[in-house]
Every structure is written in structure tokens, then in C-alpha cells.
C-alpha atoms as a PDB file:
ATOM      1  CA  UNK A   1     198.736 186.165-106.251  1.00  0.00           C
ATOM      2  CA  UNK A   2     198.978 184.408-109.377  1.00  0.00           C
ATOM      3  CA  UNK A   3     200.750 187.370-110.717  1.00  0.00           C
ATOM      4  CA  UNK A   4     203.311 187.438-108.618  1.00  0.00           C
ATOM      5  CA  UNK A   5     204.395 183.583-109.680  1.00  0.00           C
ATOM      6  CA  UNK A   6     204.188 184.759-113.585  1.00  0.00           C
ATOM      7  CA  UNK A   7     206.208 188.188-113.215  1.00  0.00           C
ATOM      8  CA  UNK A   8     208.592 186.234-111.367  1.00  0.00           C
ATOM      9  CA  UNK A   9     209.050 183.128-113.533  1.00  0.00           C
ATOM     10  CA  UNK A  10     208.312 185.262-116.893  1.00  0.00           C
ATOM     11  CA  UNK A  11     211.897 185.182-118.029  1.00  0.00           C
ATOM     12  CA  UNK A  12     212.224 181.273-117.985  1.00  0.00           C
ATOM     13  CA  UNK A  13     209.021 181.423-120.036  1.00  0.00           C
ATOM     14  CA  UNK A  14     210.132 183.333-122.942  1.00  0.00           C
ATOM     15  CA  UNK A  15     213.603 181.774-122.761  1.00  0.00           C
ATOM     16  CA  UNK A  16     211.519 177.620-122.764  1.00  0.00           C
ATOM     17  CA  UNK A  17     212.933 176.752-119.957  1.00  0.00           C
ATOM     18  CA  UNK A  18     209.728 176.271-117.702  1.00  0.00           C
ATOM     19  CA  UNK A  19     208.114 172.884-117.807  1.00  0.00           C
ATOM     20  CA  UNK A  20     205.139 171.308-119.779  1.00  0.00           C
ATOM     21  CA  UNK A  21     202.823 172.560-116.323  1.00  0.00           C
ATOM     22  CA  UNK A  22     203.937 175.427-115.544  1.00  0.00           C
ATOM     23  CA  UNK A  23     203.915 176.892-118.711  1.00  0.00           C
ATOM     24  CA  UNK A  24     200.324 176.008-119.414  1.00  0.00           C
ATOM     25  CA  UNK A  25     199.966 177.829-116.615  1.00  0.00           C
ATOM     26  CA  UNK A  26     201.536 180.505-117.487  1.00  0.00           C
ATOM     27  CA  UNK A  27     199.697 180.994-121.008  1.00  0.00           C
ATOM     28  CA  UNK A  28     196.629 180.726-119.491  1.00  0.00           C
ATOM     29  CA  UNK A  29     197.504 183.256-117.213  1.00  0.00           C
ATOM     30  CA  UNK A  30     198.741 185.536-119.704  1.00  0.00           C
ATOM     31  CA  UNK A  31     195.731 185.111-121.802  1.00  0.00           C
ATOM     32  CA  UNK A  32     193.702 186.836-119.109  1.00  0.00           C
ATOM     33  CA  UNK A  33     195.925 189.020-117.270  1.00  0.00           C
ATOM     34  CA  UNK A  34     196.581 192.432-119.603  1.00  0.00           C
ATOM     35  CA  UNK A  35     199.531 193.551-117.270  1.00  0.00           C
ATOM     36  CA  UNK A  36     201.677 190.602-117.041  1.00  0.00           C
ATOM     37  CA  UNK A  37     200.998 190.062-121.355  1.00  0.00           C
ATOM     38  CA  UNK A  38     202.490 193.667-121.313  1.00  0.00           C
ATOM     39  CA  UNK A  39     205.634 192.524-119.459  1.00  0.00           C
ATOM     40  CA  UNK A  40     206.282 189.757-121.644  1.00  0.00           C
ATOM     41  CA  UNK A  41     205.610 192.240-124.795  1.00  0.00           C
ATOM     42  CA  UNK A  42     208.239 194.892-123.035  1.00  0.00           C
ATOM     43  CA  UNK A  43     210.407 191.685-122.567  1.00  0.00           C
ATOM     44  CA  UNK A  44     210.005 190.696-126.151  1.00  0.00           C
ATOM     45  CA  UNK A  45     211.075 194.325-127.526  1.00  0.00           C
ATOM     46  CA  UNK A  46     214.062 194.066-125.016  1.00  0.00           C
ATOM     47  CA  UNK A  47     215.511 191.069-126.291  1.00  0.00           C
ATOM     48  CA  UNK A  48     215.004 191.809-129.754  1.00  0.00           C
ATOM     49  CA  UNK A  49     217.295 195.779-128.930  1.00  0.00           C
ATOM     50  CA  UNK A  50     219.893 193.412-127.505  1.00  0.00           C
ATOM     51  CA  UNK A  51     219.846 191.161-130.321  1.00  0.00           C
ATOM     52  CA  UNK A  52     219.941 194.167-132.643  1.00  0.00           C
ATOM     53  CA  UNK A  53     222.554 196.211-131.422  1.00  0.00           C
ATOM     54  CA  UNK A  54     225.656 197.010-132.846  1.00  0.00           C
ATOM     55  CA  UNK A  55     228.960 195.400-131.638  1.00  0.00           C
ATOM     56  CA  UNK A  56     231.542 197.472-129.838  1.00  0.00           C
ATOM     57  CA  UNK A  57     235.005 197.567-130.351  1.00  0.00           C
ATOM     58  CA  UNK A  58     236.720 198.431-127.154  1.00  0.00           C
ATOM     59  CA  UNK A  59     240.881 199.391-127.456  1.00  0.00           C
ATOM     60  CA  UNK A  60     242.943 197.084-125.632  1.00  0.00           C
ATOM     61  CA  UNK A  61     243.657 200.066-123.491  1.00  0.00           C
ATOM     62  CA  UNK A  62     240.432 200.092-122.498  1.00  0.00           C
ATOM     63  CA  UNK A  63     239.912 196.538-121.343  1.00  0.00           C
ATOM     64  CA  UNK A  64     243.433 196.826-119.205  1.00  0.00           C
ATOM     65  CA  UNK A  65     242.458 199.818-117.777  1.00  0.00           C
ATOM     66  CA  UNK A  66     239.079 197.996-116.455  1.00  0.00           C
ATOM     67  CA  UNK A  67     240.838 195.068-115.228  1.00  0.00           C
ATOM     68  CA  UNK A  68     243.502 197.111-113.536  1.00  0.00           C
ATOM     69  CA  UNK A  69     240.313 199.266-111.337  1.00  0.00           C
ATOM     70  CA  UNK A  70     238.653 195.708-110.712  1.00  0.00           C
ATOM     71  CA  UNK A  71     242.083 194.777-109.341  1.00  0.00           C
ATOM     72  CA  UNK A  72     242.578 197.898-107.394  1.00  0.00           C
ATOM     73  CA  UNK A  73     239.285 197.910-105.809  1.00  0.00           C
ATOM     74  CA  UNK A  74     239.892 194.562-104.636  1.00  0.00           C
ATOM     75  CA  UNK A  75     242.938 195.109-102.822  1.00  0.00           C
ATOM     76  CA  UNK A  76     241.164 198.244-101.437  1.00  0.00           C
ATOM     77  CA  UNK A  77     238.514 195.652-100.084  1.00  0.00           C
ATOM     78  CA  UNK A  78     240.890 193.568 -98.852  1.00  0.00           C
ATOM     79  CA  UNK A  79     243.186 195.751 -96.952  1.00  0.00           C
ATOM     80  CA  UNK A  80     239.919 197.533 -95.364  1.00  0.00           C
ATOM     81  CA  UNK A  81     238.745 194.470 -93.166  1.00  0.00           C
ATOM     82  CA  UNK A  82     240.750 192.970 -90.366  1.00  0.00           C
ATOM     83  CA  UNK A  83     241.556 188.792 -91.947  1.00  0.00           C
ATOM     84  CA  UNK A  84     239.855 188.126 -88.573  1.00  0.00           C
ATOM     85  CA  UNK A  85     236.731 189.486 -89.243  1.00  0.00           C
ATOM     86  CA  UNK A  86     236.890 188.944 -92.710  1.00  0.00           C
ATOM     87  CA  UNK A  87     233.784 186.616 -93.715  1.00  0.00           C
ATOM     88  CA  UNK A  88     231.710 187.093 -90.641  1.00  0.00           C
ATOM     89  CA  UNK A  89     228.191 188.519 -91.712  1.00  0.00           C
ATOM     90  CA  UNK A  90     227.482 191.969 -90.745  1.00  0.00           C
ATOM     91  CA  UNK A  91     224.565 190.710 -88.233  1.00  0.00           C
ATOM     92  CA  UNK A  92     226.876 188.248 -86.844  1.00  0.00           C
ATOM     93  CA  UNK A  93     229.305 191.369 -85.746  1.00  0.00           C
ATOM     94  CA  UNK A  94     226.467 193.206 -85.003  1.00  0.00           C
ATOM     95  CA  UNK A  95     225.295 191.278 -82.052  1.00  0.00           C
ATOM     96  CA  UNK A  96     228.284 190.254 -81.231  1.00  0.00           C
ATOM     97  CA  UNK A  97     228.974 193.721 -80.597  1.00  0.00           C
ATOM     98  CA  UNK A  98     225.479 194.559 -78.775  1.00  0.00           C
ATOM     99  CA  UNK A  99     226.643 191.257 -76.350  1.00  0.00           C
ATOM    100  CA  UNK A 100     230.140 192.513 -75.592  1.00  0.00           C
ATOM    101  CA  UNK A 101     227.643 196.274 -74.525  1.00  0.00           C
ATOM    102  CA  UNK A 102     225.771 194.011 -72.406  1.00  0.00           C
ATOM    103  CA  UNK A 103     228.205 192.500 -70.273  1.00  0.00           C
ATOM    104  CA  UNK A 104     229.837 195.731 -69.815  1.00  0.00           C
ATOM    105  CA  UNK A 105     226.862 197.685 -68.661  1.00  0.00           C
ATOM    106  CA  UNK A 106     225.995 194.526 -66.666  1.00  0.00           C
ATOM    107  CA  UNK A 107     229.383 194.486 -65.323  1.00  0.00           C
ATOM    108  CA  UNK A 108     229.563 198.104 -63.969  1.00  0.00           C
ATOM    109  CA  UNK A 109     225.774 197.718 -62.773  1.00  0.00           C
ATOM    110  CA  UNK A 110     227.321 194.960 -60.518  1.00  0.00           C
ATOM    111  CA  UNK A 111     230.463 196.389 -59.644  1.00  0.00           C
ATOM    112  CA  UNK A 112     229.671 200.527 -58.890  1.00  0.00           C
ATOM    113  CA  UNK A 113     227.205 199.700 -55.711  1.00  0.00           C
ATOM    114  CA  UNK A 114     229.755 197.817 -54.368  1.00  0.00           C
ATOM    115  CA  UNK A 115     232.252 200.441 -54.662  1.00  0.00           C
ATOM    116  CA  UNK A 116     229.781 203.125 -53.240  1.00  0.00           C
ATOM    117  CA  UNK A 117     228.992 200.956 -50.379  1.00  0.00           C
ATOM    118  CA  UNK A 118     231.590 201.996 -48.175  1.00  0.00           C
ATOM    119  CA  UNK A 119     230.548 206.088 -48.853  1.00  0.00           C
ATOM    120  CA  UNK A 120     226.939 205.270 -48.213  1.00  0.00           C
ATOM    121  CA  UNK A 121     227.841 203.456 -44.982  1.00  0.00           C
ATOM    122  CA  UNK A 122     229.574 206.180 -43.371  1.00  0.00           C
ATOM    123  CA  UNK A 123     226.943 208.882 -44.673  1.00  0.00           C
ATOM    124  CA  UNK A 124     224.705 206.947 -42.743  1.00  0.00           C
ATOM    125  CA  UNK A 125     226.297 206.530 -39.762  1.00  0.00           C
ATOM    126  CA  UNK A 126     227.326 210.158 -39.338  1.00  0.00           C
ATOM    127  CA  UNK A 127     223.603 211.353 -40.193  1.00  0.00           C
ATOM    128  CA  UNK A 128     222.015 209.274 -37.434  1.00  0.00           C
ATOM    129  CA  UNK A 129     225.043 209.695 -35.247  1.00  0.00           C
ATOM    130  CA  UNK A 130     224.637 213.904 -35.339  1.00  0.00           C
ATOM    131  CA  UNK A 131     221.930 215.381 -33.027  1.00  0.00           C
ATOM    132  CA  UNK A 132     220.132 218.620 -33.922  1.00  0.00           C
ATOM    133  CA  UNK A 133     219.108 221.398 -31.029  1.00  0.00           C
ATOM    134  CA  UNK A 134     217.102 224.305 -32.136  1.00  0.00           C
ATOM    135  CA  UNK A 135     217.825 227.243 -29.658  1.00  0.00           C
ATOM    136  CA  UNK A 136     215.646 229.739 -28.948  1.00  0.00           C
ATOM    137  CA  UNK A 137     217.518 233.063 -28.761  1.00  0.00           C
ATOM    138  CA  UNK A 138     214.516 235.094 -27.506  1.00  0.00           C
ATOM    139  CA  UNK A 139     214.664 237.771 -30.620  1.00  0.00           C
ATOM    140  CA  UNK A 140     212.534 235.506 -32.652  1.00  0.00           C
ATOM    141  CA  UNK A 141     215.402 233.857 -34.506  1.00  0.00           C
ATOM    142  CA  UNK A 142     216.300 230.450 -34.202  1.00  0.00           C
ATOM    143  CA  UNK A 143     219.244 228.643 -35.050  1.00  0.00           C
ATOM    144  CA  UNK A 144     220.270 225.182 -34.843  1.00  0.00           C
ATOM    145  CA  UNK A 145     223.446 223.542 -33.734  1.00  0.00           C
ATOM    146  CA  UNK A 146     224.338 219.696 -34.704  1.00  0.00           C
ATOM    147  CA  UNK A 147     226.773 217.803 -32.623  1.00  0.00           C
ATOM    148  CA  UNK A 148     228.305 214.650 -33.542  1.00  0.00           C
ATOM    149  CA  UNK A 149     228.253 211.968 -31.080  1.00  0.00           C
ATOM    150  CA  UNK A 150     230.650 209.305 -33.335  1.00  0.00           C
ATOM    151  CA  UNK A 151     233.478 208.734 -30.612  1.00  0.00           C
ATOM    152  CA  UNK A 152     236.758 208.522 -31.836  1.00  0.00           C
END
């Protein structure tokens, strides 16, 4: 647990810029704790390569040419988003979206019965309006005849 604090405030510590407390901590810590003395010794040997290297001289070209792709990618960012939706978070639009689903599948649940209701009706009223007779011809076969009874 304690780890997790050091590994996380380890930087700060090697840098001074923890306080009088926390550091104390923190050497304590380290003074017991094998893996988080090896990330401040890997931490060590990193600043001291960065501290050590060798400067590079980049061409001017090189530095226009940089600043010219930052530029163009930014435009390309730009141009790619609606200015409506521009600075909305991603789960903002999200649900927003998922809402605007809802209604919709709400709104045809509601609205389809209805405009079935009519069909249905008159299903129904010819199927208990129609009156089945089986009729016996005497060979053994049987057939049946359905008469409506709806007046018109």
C-alpha cells in the first residue's frame, strides 16, 4: 500500500520537492523496501543519461517542417468535428445518443399498436363472424365449408 504512495510520489523525492514529512517517510520506506530503492536507482541513472547527452543541432528546415505538421494536424482536427459538438465529452454524446434511441424505440412501441388496431379489429370480427360446417359426404371424406355471416 505504502508502495504505491512512494512509486507514485518518487519523482518529487529525488527532484526535493516533497516536504520535511513526507520525505521522512519516504526514506524510511526506501530503506526497507528493495523494489521501490531500485526505482529510485533506475531513476538516478536516467537523469544522469539526460544530463549527459549530447546536444542536437536540428536545421531550421527541420524545426519548420515540425511546426508546419503540428499546424496541419490541427486544422485536420478542427475541420473533422461539427463547432457544435466541438467540446462536448465523448460520454456526454454518448448518452445523449443512447437517449435520442430511447425515445425512438419508445415512440414506435407506442405508436405501431395503434396503427395495427384497426387490422386486428376486423380480423376479429370476421373470424367470429364466419361459421364452419363439416359435411359428411358418405365416402369417408370430409370437407368443411365457412360462411360469413358479416351483413353488408
Amino acid at each position: 500500500m505504502f508502495c504505491k504512495f512512494v512509486k507514485k510520489n518518487l519523482s518529487a523525492y529525488f527532484d526535493k520537492e516533497t516536504g520535511r514529512v513526507a520525505s521522512y517517510l519516504i526514506s524510511k520506506h526506501l530503506a526497507s523496501c528493495s523494489s521501490c530503492k531500485g526505482k529510485l536507482e533506475l531513476l538516478s541513472l536516467l537523469s544522469k543519461a539526460v544530463k549527459q547527452k549530447e546536444d542536437i543541432n536540428l536545421s531550421a528546415d527541420f524545426v519548420q517542417a515540425l511546426k508546419a505538421k503540428i499546424s496541419l494536424e490541427k486544422a485536420k482536427q478542427q475541420t473533422t468535428q461539427a463547432p457544435v459538438f466541438r467540446g462536448i465529452p465523448v460520454a456526454l454524446k454518448i448518452s445523449l445518443s443512447a437517449i435520442c434511441l430511447l425515445i425512438a424505440f419508445v415512440g414506435m412501441i407506442m405508436i405501431m399498436p395503434k396503427q395495427h388496431e384497426k387490422e386486428i379489429n376486423t380480423y376479429a370480427t370476421v373470424a367470429f363472424q364466419t361459421r364452419a360446417e363439416v359435411v359428411d359426404t358418405g365416402s369417408g371424406l370430409e370437407y368443411a365449408t365457412f360462411t360469413n355471416q358479416t351483413r353488408r
